[in-house]
N, C-alpha and C. Protein backbone atom coordinates (compact mmCIF):
# COMPACT_ATOMS: atom_id res chain seq x y z
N UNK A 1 59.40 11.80 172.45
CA UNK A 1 59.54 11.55 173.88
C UNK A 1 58.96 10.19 174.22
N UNK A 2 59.60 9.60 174.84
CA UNK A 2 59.50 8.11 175.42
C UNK A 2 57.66 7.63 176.13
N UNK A 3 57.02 7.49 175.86
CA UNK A 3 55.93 6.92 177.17
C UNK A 3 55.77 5.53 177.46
N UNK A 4 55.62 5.49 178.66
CA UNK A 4 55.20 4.24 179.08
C UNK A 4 53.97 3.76 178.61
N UNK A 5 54.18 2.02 177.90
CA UNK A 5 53.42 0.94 176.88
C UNK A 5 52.22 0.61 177.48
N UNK A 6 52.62 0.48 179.27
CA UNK A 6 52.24 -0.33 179.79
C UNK A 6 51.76 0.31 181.47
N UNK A 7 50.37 0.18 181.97
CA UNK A 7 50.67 0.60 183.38
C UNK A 7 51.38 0.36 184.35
N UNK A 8 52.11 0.92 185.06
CA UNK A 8 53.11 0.20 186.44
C UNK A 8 52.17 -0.35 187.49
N UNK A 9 52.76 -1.69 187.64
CA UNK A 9 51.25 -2.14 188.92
C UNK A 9 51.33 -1.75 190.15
N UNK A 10 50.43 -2.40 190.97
CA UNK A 10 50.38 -1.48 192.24
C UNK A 10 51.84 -1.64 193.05
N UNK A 11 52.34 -3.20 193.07
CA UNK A 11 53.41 -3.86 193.81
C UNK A 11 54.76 -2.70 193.39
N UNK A 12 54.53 -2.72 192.01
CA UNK A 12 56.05 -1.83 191.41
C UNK A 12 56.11 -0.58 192.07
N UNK A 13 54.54 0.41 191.82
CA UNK A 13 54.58 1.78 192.76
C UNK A 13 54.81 1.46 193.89
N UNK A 14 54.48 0.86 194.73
CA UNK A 14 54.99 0.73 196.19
C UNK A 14 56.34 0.22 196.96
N UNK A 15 56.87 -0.56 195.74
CA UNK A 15 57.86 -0.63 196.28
C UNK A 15 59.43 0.64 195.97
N UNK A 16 58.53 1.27 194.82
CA UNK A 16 59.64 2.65 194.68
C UNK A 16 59.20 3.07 196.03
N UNK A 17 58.01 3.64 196.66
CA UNK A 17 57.46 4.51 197.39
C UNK A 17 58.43 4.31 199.07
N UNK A 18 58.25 2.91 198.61
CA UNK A 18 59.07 2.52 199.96
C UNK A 18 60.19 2.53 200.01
N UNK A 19 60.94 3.06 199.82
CA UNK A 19 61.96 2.85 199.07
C UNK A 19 62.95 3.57 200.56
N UNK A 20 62.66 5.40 200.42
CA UNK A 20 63.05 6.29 201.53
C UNK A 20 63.36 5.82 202.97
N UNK A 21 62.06 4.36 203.41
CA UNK A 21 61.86 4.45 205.06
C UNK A 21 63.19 3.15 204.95
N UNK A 22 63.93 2.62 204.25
CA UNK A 22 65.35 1.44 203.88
C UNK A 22 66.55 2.88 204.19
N UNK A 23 66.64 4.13 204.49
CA UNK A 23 67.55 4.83 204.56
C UNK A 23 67.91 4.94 206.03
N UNK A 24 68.84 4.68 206.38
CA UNK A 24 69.09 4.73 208.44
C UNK A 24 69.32 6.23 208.78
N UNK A 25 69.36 6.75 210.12
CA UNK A 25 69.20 7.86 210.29
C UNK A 25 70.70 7.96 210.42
N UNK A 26 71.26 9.29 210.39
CA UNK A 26 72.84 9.55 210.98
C UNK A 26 73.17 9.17 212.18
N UNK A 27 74.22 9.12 212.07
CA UNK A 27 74.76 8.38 213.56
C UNK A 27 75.17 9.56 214.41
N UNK A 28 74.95 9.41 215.44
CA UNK A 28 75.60 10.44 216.93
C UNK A 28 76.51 9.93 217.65
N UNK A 29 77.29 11.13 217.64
CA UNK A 29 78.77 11.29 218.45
C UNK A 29 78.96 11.80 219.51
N UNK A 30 79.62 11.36 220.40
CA UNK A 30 79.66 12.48 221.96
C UNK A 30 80.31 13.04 221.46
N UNK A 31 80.08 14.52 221.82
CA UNK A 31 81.01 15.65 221.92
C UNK A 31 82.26 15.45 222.50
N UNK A 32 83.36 15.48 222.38
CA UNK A 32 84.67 15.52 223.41
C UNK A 32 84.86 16.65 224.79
N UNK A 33 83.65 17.64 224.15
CA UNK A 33 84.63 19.11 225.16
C UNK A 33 82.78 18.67 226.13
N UNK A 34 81.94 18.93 226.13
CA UNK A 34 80.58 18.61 226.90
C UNK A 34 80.00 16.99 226.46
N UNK A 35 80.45 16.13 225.86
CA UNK A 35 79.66 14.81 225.77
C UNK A 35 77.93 14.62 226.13
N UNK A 36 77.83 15.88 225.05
CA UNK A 36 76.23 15.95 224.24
C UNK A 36 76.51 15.63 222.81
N UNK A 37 75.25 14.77 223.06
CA UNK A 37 75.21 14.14 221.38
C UNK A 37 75.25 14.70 219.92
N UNK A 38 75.72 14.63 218.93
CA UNK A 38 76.41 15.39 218.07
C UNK A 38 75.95 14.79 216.80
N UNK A 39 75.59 15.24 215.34
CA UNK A 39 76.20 14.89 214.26
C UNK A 39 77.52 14.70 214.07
N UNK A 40 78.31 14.11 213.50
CA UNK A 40 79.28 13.57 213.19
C UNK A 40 79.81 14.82 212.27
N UNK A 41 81.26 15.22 212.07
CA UNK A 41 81.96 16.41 211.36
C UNK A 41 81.19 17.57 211.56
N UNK A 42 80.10 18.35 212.21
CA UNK A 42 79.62 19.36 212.24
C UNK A 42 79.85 19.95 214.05
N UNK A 43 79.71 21.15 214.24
CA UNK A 43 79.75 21.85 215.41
C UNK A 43 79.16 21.39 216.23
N UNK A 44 79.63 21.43 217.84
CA UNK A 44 78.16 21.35 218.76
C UNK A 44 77.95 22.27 218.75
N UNK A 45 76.00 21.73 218.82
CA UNK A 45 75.19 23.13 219.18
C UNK A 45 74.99 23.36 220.44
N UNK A 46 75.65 22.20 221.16
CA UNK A 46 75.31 22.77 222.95
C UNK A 46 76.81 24.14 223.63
N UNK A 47 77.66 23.56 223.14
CA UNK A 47 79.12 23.88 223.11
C UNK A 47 79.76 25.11 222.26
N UNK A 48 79.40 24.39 221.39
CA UNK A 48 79.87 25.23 220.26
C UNK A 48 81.28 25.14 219.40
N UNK A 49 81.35 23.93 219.74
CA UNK A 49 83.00 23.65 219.79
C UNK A 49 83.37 22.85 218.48
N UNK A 50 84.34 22.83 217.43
CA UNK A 50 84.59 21.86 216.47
C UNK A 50 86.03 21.40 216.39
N UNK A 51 86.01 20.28 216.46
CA UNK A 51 87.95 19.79 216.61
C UNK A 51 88.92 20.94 217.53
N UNK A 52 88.21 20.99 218.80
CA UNK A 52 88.96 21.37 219.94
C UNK A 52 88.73 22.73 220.06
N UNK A 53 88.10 23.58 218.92
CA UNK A 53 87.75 25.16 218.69
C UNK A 53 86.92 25.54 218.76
N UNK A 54 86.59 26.99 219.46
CA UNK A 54 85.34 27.18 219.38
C UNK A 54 85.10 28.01 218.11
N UNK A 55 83.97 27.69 217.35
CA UNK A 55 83.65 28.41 216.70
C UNK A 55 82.42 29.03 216.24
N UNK A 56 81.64 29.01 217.75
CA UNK A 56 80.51 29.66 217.81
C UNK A 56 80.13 30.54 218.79
């Protein structure tokens, strides 16, 4: 099994660490049927509604 030769320095750990907060959050969609803010392809949860249906 492989080990590392050498310690990783501090700069290298931190910049993996940081790595997560470079990810953007999802974007929001108005709803069409109530125009409350939405994930994108998933149901509203105010509504309940998905591509014109309800399905909640």
């Amino acid at each position: 099994m492989g080990v590392p030769k050498r310690r990783q320095s501090h700069a290298r750990k931190n910049k993996r660490r940081s790595e997560w907060r470079k990810i953007d959050a999802p974007g929001l969609v108005e709803c069409p049927q109530c125009h409350a803010l939405k994930l994108p392809h998933r149901a509203c949860l105010a509504c309940g509604y998905y591509k014109g249906k309800s399905v909640m």
